[in-house]
Protein backbone atom coordinates (compact mmCIF):
# COMPACT_ATOMS: atom_id res chain seq x y z
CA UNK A 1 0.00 0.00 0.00
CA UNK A 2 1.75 3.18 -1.16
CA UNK A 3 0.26 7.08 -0.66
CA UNK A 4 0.77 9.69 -2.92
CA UNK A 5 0.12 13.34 -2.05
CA UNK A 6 0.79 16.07 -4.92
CA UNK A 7 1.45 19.41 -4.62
CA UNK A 8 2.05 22.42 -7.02
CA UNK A 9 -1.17 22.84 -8.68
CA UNK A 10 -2.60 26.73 -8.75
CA UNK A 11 -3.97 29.01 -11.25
CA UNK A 12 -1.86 30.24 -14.38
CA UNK A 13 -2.17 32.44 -17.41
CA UNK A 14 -1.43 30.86 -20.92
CA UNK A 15 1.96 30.54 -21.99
CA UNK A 16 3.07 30.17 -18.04
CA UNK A 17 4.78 27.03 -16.13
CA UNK A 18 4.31 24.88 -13.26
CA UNK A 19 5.66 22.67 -11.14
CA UNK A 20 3.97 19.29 -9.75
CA UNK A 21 5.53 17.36 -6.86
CA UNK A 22 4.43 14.31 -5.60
CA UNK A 23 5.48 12.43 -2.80
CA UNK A 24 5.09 8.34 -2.20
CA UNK A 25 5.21 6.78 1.44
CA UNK A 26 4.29 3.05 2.29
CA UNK A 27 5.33 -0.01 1.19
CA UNK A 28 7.44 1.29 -2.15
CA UNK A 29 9.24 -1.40 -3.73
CA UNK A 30 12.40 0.17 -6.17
CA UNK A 31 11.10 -1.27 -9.24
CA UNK A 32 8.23 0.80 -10.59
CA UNK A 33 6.64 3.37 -12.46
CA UNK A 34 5.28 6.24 -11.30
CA UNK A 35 3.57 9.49 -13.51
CA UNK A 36 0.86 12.05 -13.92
CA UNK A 37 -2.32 11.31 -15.20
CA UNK A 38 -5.05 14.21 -15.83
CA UNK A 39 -9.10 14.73 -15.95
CA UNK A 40 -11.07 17.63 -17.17
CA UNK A 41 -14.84 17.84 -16.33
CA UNK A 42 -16.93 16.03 -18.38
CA UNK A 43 -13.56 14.09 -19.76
CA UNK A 44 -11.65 10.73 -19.24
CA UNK A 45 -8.99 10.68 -17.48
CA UNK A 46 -5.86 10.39 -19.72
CA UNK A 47 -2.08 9.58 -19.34
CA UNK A 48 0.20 13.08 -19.02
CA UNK A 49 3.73 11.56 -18.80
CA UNK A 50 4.91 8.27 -16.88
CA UNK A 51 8.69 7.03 -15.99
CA UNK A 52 10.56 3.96 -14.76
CA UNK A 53 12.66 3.89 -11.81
CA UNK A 54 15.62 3.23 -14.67
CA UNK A 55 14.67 6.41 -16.44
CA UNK A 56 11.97 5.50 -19.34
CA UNK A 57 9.66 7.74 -20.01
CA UNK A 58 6.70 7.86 -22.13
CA UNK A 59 4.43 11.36 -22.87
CA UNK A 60 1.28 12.04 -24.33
CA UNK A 61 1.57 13.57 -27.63
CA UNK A 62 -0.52 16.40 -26.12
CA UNK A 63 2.56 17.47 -24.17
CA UNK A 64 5.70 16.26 -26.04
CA UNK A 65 8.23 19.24 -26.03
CA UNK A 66 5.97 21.29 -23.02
CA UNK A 67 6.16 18.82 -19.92
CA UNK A 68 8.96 17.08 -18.64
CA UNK A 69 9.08 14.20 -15.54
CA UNK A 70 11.52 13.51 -13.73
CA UNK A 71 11.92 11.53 -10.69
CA UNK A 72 14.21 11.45 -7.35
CA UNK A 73 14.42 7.84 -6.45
CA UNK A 74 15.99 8.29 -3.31
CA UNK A 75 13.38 10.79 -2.21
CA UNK A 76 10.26 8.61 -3.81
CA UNK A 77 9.06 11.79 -5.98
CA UNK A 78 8.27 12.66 -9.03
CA UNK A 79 7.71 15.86 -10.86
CA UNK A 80 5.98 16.96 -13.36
CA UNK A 81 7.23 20.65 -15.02
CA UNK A 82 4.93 22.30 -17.17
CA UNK A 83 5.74 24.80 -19.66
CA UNK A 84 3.96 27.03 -22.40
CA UNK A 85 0.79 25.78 -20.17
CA UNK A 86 -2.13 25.96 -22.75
CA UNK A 87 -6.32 26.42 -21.44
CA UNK A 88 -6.85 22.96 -22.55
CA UNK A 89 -4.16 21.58 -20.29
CA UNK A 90 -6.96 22.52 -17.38
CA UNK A 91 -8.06 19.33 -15.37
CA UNK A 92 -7.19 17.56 -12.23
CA UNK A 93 -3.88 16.08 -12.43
CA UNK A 94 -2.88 12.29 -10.24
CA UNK A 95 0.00 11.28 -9.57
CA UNK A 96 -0.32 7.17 -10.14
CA UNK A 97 2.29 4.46 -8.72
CA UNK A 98 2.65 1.00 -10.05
CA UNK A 99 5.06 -1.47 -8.84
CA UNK A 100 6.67 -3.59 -11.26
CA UNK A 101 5.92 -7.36 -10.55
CA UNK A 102 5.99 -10.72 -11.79
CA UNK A 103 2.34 -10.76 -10.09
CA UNK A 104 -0.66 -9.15 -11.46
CA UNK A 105 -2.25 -8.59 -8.07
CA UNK A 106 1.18 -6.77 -7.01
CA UNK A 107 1.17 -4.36 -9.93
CA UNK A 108 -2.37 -2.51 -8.43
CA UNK A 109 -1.67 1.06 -9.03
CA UNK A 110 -2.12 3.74 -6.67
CA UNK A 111 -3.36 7.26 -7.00
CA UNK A 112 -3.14 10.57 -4.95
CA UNK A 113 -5.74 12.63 -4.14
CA UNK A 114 -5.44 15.03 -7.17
CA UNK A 115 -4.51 19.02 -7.47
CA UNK A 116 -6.07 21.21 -9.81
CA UNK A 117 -4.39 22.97 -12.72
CA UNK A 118 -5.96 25.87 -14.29
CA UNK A 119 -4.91 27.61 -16.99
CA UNK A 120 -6.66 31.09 -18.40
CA UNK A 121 -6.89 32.71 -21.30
């Protein structure tokens, strides 16, 4: 059982950046992936940017080139910085944690609470 808390959400013109932290505590195991996933009323909620514990990262085409994760390992946190924020980057934004297992029922993933990222016009 892992818990995430995130941090770093807030309001922002177009064209600004921020900075999402999230923090893991619990029973973290080194091999695993942890990311950002967002949710905008009335939307699904849809993969931002994800990366390994060795470094592998994957992005959603939405955000190639504007976001960037990275991760501190040693600290069990990842980030998430945001650049040339755009209106329809707006949503709720998780931070998700998935342990990398030989065992389905191992590899459960685990969300935080959410922060909310607005950007205006």
């Amino acid at each position: 059982q892992v818990q995430l808390v995130e941090s770093g959400g807030g309001l922002v013109q177009a064209g600004g950046s921020l900075r999402l932290s999230c923090a893991a505590s619990g029973s973290i195991f080194s091999d695993n992936t942890m990311g950002w996933y967002r949710q905008a009323p009335g939307k699904q909620r849809e993969l931002v940017a994800t990366m390994t514990n060795g470094g592998y990262t994957n992005y959603a085409d939405s955000v190639k080139g504007r976001f960037a994760i990275s991760r501190d390992n040693a600290k069990n946190t990842v980030y998430l910085q945001m650049n040339s924020l755009k209106p329809e980057d707006t949503g709720v934004y998780y931070c998700n944690y998935q342990r990398s297992s030989a065992y389905l029922w191992q590899r459960l993933p685990s969300w935080g609470q959410g922060t909310q990222v607005t950007v205006s016009s």
